[in-house]
C-alpha atoms as a PDB file:
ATOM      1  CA  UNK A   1       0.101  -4.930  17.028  1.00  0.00           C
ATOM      2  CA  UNK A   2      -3.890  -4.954  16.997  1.00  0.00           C
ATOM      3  CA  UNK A   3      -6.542  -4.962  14.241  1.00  0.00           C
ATOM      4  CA  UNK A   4      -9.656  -3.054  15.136  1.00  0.00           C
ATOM      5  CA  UNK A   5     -11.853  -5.065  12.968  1.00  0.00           C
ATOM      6  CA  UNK A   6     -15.385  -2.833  13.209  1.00  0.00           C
ATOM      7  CA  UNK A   7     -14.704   1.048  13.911  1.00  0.00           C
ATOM      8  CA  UNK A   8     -17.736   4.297  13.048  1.00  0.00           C
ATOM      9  CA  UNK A   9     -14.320   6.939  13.055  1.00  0.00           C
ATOM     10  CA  UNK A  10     -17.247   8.466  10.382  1.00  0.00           C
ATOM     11  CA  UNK A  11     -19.459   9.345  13.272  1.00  0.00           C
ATOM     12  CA  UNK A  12     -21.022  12.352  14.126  1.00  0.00           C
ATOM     13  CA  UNK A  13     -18.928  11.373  17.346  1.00  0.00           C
ATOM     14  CA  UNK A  14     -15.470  11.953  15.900  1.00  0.00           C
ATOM     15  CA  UNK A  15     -16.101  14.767  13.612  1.00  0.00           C
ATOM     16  CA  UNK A  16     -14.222  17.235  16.030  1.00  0.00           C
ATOM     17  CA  UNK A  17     -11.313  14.935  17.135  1.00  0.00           C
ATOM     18  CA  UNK A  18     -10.641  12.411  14.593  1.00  0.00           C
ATOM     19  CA  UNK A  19      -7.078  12.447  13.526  1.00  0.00           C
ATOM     20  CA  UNK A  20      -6.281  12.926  17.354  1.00  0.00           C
ATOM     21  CA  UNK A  21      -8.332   9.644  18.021  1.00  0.00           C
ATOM     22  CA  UNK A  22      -6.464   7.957  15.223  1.00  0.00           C
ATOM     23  CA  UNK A  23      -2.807   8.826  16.315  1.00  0.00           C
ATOM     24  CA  UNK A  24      -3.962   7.649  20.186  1.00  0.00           C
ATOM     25  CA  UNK A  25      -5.260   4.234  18.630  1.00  0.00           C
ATOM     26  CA  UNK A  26      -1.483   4.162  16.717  1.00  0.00           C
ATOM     27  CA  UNK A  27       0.674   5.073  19.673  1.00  0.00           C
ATOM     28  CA  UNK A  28      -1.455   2.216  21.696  1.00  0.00           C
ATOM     29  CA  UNK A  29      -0.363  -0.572  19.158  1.00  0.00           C
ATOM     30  CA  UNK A  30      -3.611  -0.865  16.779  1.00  0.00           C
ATOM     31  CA  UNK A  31      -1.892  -0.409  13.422  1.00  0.00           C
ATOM     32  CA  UNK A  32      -5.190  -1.396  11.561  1.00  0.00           C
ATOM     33  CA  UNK A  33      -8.610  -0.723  11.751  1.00  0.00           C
ATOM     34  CA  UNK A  34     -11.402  -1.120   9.147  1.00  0.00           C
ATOM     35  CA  UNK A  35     -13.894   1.650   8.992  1.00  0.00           C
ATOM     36  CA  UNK A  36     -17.598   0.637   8.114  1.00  0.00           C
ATOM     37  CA  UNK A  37     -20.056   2.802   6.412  1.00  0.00           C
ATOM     38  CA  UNK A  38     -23.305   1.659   6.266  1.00  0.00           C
ATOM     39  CA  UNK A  39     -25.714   4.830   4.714  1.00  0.00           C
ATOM     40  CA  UNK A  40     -25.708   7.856   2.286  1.00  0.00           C
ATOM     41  CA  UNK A  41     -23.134   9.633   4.977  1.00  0.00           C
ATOM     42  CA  UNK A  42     -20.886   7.380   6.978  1.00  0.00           C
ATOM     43  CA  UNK A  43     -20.057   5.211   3.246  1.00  0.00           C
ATOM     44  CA  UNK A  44     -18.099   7.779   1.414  1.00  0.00           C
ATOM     45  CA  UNK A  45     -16.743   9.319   5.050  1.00  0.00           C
ATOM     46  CA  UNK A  46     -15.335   5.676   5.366  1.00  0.00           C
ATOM     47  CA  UNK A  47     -13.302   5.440   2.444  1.00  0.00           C
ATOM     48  CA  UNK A  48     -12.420   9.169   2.359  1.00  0.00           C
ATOM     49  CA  UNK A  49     -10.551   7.947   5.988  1.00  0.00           C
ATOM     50  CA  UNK A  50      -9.086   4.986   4.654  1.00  0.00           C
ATOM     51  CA  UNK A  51      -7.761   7.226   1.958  1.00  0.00           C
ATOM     52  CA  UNK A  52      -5.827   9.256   4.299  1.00  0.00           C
ATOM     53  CA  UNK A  53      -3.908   6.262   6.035  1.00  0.00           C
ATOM     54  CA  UNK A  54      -2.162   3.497   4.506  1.00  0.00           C
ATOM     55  CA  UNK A  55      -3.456   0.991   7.482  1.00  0.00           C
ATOM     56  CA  UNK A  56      -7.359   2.366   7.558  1.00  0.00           C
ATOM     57  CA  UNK A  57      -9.577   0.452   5.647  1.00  0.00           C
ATOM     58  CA  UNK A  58     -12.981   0.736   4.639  1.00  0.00           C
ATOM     59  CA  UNK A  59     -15.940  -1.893   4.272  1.00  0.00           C
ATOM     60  CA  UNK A  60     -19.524  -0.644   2.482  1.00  0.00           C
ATOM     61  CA  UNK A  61     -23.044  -1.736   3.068  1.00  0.00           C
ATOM     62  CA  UNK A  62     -26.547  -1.143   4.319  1.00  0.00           C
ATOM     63  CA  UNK A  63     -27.553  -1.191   8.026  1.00  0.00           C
ATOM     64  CA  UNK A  64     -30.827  -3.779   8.579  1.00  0.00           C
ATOM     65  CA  UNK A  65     -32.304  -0.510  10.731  1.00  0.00           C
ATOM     66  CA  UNK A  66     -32.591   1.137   6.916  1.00  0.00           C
ATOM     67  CA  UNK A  67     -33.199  -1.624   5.076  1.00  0.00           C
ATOM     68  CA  UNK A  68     -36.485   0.364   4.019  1.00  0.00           C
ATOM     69  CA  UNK A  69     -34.335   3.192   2.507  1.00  0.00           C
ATOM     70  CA  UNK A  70     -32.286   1.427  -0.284  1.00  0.00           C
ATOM     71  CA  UNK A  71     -33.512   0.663  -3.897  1.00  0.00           C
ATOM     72  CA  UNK A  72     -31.331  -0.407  -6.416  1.00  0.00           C
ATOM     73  CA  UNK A  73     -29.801   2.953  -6.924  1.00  0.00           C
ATOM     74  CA  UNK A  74     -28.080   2.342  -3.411  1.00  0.00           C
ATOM     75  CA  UNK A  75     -27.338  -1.567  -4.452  1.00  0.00           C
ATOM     76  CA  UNK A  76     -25.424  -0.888  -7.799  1.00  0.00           C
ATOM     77  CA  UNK A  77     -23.456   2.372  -5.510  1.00  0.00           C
ATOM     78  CA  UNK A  78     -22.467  -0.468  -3.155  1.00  0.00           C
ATOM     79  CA  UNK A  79     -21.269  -2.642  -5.994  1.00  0.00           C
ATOM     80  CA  UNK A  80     -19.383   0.283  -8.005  1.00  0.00           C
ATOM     81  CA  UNK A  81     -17.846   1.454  -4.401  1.00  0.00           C
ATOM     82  CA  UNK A  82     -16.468  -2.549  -3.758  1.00  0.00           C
ATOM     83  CA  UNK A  83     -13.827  -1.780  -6.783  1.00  0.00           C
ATOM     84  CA  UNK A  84     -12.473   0.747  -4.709  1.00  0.00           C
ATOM     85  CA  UNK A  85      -8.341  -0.369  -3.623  1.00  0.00           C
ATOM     86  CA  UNK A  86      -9.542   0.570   0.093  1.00  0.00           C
ATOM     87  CA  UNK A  87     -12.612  -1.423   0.760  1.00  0.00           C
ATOM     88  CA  UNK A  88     -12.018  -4.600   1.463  1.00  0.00           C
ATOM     89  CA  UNK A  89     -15.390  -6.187   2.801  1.00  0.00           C
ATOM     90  CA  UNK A  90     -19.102  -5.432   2.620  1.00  0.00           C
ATOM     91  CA  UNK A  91     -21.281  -4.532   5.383  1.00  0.00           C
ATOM     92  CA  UNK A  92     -22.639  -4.148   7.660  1.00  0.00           C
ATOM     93  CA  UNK A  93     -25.215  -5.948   6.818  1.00  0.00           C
ATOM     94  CA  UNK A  94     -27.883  -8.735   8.666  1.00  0.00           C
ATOM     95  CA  UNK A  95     -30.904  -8.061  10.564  1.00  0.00           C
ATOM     96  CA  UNK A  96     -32.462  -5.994  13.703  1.00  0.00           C
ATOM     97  CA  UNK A  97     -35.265  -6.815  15.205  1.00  0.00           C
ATOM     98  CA  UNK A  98     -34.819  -4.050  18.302  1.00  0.00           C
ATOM     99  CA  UNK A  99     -35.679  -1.199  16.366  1.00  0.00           C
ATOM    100  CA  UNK A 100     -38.734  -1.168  14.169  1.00  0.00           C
ATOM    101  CA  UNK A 101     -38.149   1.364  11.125  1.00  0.00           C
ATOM    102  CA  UNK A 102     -37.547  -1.334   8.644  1.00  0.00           C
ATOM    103  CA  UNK A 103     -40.153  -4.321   7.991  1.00  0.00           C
ATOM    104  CA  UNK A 104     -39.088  -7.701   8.751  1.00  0.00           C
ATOM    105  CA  UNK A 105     -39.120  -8.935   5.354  1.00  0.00           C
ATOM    106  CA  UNK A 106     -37.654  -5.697   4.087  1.00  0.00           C
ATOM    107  CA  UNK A 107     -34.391  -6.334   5.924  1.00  0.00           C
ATOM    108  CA  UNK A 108     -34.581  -9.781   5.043  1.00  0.00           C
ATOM    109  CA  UNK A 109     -34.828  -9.020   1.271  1.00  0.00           C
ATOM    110  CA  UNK A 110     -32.187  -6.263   1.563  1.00  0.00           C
ATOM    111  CA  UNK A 111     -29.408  -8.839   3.255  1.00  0.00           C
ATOM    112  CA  UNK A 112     -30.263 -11.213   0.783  1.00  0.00           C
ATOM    113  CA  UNK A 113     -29.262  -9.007  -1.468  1.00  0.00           C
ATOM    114  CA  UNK A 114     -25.960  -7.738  -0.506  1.00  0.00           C
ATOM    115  CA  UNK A 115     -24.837 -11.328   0.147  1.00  0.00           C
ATOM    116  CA  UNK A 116     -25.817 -11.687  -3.265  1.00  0.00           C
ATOM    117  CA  UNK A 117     -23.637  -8.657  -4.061  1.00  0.00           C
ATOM    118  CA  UNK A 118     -20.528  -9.596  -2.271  1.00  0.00           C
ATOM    119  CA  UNK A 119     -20.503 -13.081  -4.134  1.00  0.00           C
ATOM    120  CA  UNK A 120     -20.423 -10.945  -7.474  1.00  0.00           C
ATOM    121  CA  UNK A 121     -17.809  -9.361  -6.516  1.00  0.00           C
ATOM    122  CA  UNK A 122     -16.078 -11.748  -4.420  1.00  0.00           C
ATOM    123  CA  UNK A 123     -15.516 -10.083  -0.887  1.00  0.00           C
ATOM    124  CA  UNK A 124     -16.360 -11.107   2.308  1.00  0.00           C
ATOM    125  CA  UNK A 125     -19.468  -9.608   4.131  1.00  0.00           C
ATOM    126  CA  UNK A 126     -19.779  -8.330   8.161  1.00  0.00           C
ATOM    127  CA  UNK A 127     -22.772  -9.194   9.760  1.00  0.00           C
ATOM    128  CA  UNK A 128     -25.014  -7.138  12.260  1.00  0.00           C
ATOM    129  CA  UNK A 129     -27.153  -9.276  14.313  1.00  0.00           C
ATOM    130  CA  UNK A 130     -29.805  -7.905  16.549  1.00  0.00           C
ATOM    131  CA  UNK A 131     -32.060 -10.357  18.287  1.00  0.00           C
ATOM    132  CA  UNK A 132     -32.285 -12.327  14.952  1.00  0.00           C
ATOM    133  CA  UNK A 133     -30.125 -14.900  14.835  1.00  0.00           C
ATOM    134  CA  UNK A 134     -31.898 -17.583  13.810  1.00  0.00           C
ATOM    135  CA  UNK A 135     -33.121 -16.052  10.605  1.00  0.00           C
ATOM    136  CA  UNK A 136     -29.842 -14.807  10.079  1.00  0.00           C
ATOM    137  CA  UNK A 137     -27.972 -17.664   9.981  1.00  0.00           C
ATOM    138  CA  UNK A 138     -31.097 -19.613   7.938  1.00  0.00           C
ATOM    139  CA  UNK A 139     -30.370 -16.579   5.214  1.00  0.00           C
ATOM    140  CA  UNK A 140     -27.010 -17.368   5.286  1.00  0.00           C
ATOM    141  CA  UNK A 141     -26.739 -21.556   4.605  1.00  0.00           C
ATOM    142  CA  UNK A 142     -29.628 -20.274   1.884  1.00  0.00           C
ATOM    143  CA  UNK A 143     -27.583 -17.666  -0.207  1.00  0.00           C
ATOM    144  CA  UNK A 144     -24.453 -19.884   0.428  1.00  0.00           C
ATOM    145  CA  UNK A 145     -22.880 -16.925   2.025  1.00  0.00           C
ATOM    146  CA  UNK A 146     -20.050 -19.537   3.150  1.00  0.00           C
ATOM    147  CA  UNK A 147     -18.375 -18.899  -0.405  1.00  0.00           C
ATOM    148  CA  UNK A 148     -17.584 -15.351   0.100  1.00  0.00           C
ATOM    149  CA  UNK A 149     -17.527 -15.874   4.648  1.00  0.00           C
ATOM    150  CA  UNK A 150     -17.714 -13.080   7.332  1.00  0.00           C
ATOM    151  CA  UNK A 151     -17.725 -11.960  10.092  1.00  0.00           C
ATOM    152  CA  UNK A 152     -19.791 -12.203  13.071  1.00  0.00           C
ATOM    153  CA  UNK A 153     -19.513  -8.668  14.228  1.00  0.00           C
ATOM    154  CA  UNK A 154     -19.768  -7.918  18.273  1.00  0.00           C
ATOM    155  CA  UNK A 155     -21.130 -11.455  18.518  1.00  0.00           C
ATOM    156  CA  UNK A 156     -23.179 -11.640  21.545  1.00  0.00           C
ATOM    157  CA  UNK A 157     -25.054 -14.751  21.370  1.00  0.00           C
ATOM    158  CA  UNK A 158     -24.809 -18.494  22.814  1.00  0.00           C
ATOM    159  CA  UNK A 159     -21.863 -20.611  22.363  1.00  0.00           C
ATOM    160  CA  UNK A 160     -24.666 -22.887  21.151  1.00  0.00           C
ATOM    161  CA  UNK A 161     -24.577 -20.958  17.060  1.00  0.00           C
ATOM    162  CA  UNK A 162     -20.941 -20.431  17.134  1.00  0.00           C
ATOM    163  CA  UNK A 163     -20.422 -24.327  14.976  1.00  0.00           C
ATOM    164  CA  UNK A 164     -22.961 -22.992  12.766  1.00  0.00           C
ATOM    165  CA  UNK A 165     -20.992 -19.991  12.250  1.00  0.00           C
ATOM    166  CA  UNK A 166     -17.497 -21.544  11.904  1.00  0.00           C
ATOM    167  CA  UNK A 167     -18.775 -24.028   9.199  1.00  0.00           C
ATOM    168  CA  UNK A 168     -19.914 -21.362   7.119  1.00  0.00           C
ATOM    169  CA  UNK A 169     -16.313 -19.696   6.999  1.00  0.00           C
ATOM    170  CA  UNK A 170     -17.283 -16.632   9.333  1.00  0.00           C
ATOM    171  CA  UNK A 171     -14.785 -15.271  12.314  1.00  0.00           C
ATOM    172  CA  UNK A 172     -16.167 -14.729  15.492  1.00  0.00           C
ATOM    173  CA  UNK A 173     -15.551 -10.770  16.254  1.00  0.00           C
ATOM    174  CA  UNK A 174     -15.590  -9.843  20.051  1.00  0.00           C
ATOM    175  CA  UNK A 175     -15.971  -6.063  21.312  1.00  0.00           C
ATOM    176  CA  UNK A 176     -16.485  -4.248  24.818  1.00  0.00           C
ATOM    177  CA  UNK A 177     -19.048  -6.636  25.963  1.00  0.00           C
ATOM    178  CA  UNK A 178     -16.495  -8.641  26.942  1.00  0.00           C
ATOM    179  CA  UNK A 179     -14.894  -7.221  29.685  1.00  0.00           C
ATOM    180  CA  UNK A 180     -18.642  -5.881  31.453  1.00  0.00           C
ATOM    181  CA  UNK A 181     -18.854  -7.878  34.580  1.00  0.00           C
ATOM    182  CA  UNK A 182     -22.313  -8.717  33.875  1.00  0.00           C
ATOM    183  CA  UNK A 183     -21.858 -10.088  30.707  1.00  0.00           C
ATOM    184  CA  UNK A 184     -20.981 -13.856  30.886  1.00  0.00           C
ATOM    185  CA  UNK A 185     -21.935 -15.166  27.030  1.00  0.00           C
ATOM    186  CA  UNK A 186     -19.275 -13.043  25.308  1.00  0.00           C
ATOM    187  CA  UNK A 187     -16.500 -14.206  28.243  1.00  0.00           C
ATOM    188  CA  UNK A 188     -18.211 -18.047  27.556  1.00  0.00           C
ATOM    189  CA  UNK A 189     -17.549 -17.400  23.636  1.00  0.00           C
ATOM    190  CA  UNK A 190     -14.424 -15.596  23.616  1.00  0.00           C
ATOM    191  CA  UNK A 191     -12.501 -19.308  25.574  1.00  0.00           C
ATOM    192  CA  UNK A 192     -14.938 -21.540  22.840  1.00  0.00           C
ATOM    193  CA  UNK A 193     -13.950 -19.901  19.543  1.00  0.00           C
ATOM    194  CA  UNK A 194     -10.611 -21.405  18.002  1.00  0.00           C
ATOM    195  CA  UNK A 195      -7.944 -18.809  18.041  1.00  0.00           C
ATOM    196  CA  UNK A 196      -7.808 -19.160  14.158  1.00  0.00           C
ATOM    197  CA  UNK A 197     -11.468 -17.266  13.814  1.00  0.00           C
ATOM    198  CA  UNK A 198     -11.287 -14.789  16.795  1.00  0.00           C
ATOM    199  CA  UNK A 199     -11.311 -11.421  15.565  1.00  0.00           C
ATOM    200  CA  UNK A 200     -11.572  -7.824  18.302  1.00  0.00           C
ATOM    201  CA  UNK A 201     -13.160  -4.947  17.838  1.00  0.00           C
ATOM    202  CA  UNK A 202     -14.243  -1.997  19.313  1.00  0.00           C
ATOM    203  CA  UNK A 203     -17.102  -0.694  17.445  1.00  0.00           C
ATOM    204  CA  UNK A 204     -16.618   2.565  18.965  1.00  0.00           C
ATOM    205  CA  UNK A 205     -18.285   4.859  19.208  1.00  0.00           C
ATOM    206  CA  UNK A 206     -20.804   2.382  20.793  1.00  0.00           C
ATOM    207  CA  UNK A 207     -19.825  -0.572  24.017  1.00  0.00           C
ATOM    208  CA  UNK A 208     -16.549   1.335  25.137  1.00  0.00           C
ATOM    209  CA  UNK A 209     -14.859  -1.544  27.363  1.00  0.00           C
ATOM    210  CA  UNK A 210     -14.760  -1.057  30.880  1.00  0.00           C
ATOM    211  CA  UNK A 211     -13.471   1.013  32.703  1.00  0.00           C
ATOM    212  CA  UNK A 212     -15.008   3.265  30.435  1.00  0.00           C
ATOM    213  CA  UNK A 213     -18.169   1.608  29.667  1.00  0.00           C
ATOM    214  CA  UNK A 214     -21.121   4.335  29.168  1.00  0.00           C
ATOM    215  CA  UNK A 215     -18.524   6.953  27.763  1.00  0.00           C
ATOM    216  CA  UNK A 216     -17.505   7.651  24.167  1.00  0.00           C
ATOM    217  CA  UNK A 217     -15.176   4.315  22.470  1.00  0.00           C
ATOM    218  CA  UNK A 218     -12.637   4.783  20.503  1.00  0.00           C
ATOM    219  CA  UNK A 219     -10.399   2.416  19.078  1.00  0.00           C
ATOM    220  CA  UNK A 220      -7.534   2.911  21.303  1.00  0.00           C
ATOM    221  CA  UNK A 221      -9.658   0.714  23.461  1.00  0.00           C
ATOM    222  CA  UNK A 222      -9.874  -2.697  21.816  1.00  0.00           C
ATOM    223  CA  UNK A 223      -6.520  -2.936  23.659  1.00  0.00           C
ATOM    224  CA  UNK A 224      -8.747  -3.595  26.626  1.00  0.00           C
ATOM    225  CA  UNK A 225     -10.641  -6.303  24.731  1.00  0.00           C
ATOM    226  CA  UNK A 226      -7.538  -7.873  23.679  1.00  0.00           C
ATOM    227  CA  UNK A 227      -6.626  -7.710  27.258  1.00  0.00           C
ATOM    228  CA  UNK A 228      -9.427  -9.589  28.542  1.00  0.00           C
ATOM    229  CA  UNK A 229      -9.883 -12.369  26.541  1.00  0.00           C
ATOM    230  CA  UNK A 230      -5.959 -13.071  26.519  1.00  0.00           C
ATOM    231  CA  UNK A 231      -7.044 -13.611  30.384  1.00  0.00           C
ATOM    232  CA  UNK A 232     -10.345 -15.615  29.737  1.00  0.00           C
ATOM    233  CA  UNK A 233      -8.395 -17.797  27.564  1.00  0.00           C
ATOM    234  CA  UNK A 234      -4.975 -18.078  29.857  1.00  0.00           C
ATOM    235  CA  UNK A 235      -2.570 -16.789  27.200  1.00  0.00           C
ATOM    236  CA  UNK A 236      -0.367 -13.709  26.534  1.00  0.00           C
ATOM    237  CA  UNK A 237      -1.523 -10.754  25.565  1.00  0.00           C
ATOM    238  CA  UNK A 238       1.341 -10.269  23.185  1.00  0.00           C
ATOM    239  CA  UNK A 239      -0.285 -13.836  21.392  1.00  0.00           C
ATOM    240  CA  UNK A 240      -3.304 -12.753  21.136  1.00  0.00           C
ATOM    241  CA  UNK A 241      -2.741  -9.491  19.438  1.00  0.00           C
ATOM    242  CA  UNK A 242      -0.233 -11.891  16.963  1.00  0.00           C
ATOM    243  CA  UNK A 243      -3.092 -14.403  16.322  1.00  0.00           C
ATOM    244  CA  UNK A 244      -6.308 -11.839  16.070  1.00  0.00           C
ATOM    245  CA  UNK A 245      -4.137  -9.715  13.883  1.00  0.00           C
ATOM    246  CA  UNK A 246      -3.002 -12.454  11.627  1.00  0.00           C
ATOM    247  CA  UNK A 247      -6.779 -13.868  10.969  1.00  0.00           C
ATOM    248  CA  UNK A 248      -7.973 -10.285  10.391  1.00  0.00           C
ATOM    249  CA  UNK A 249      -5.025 -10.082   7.384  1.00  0.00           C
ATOM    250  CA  UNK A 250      -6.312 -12.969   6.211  1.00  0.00           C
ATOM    251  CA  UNK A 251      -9.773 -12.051   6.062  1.00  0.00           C
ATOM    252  CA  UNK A 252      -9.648  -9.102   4.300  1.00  0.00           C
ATOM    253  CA  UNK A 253      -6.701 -10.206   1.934  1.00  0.00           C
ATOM    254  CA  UNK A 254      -4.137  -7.728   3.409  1.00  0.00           C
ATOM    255  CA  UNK A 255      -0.401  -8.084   2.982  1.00  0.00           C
ATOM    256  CA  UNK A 256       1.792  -7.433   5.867  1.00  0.00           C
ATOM    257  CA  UNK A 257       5.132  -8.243   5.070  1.00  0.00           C
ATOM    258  CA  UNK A 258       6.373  -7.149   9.138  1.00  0.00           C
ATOM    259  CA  UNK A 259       4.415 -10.740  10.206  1.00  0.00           C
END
């Protein structure tokens, strides 16, 4: 079985085929997947989803791209929506330097903030990194994010952060990326990482795995993912989905009495 870590099913891009994208991710062996929602829409479409399935779960936070949008009105929704039975992390959250809506600082003060959040409440937080990794992990070791951990989400950086990472109690989360031919740091990181803090993920709608990179992802896919890096790393598919699936439970405190 498979764990899609970091699935949108509340995009736009699903709104016309979602329970038909669901049942194809089921019937290709992903029996969990954790939705994120990350703004005023795509938060209560993820736990509405997570509602409707008994393996869909839900994580809540603010995207660094609208860091510039939340007040404290959004903050204390976050925190009421953590109480929920179905979310079990918060996030996404980090920073993006690509895209320049939100200020620099902005983001900065807005992650700080939700790490400071999920250590209220106690959950673990997913981390969206766009060209900002130093600062990211600085924010981290300063708001002691390592006593709630993460994850790394669709890490695509050097090998070179991953100790930094792994001392902090984050999981390394690999998506599409990893199987483009041109792509050799994920394929570097996904043989590095100990198999105790690998996580997949498809992230779909965005970085469908080839063969289908450039068309829509769904998370029927991150059995191509799984497929990949049980070959970069020289081990059985059927392990990998065992061991990814496994740290995934144990990150977001889920009980599966079948393992």
């Amino acid at each position: 079985m498979l764990f899609d870590t970091h699935v949108h099913l509340n995009a736009e891009q699903f709104k016309d085929d979602r329970e038909e994208t669901i049942q194809r991710a089921f019937d290709a062996g992903v029996k969990y997947m954790t939705v994120v929602g990350f703004d005023h829409e795509t938060i209560p479409l993820a736990i509405e989803i997570a509602e409707q399935y008994e393996t869909i779960y839900a994580a809540v936070g603010w995207h660094p791209v609208d860091a510039i949008d939340m007040t404290d009105k959004e903050l204390a929704w976050i925190e009421e929506l953590s109480q929920h039975p179905k979310v079990v992390a918060i996030g996404e959250m980090g920073l993006d330097y690509h895209w320049d809506k939100s200020p620099k600082d902005v983001q900065m003060e807005v992650f700080r903030k939700q790490i400071r959040l999920a250590k209220r409440v106690g959950m673990p937080i997913i981390i969206h990194n766009r060209e900002a990794t130093e600062d990211i992990l600085q924010i981290l070791q300063e708001e002691n994010a390592k006593e709630v951990g993460g994850i790394m989400h669709c890490y695509n950086d050097s090998v070179d952060y991953i100790n930094a990472c792994l001392e902090m109690n984050f999981y390394i989360s690999l998506g599409g990326p990893v199987t483009f031919k041109n792509a050799p740091l994920p394929k570097e990181v996904a043989k590095q990482v100990p198999i105790n803090r690998l996580l997949v993920e498809t992230d779909a709608p965005y970085l469908a795995p080839h063969p289908n990179r450039g068309k829509r992802n769904e998370p029927a896919y991150v059995a191509l993912v799984a497929e990949k890096i049980a070959e970069l790393r020289g081990i059985s598919y059927e392990e990998l989905c065992k061991k990814t699936t496994e740290n995934a439970l144990h990150f977001f405190k889920i009980t599966d009495t079948e393992l």
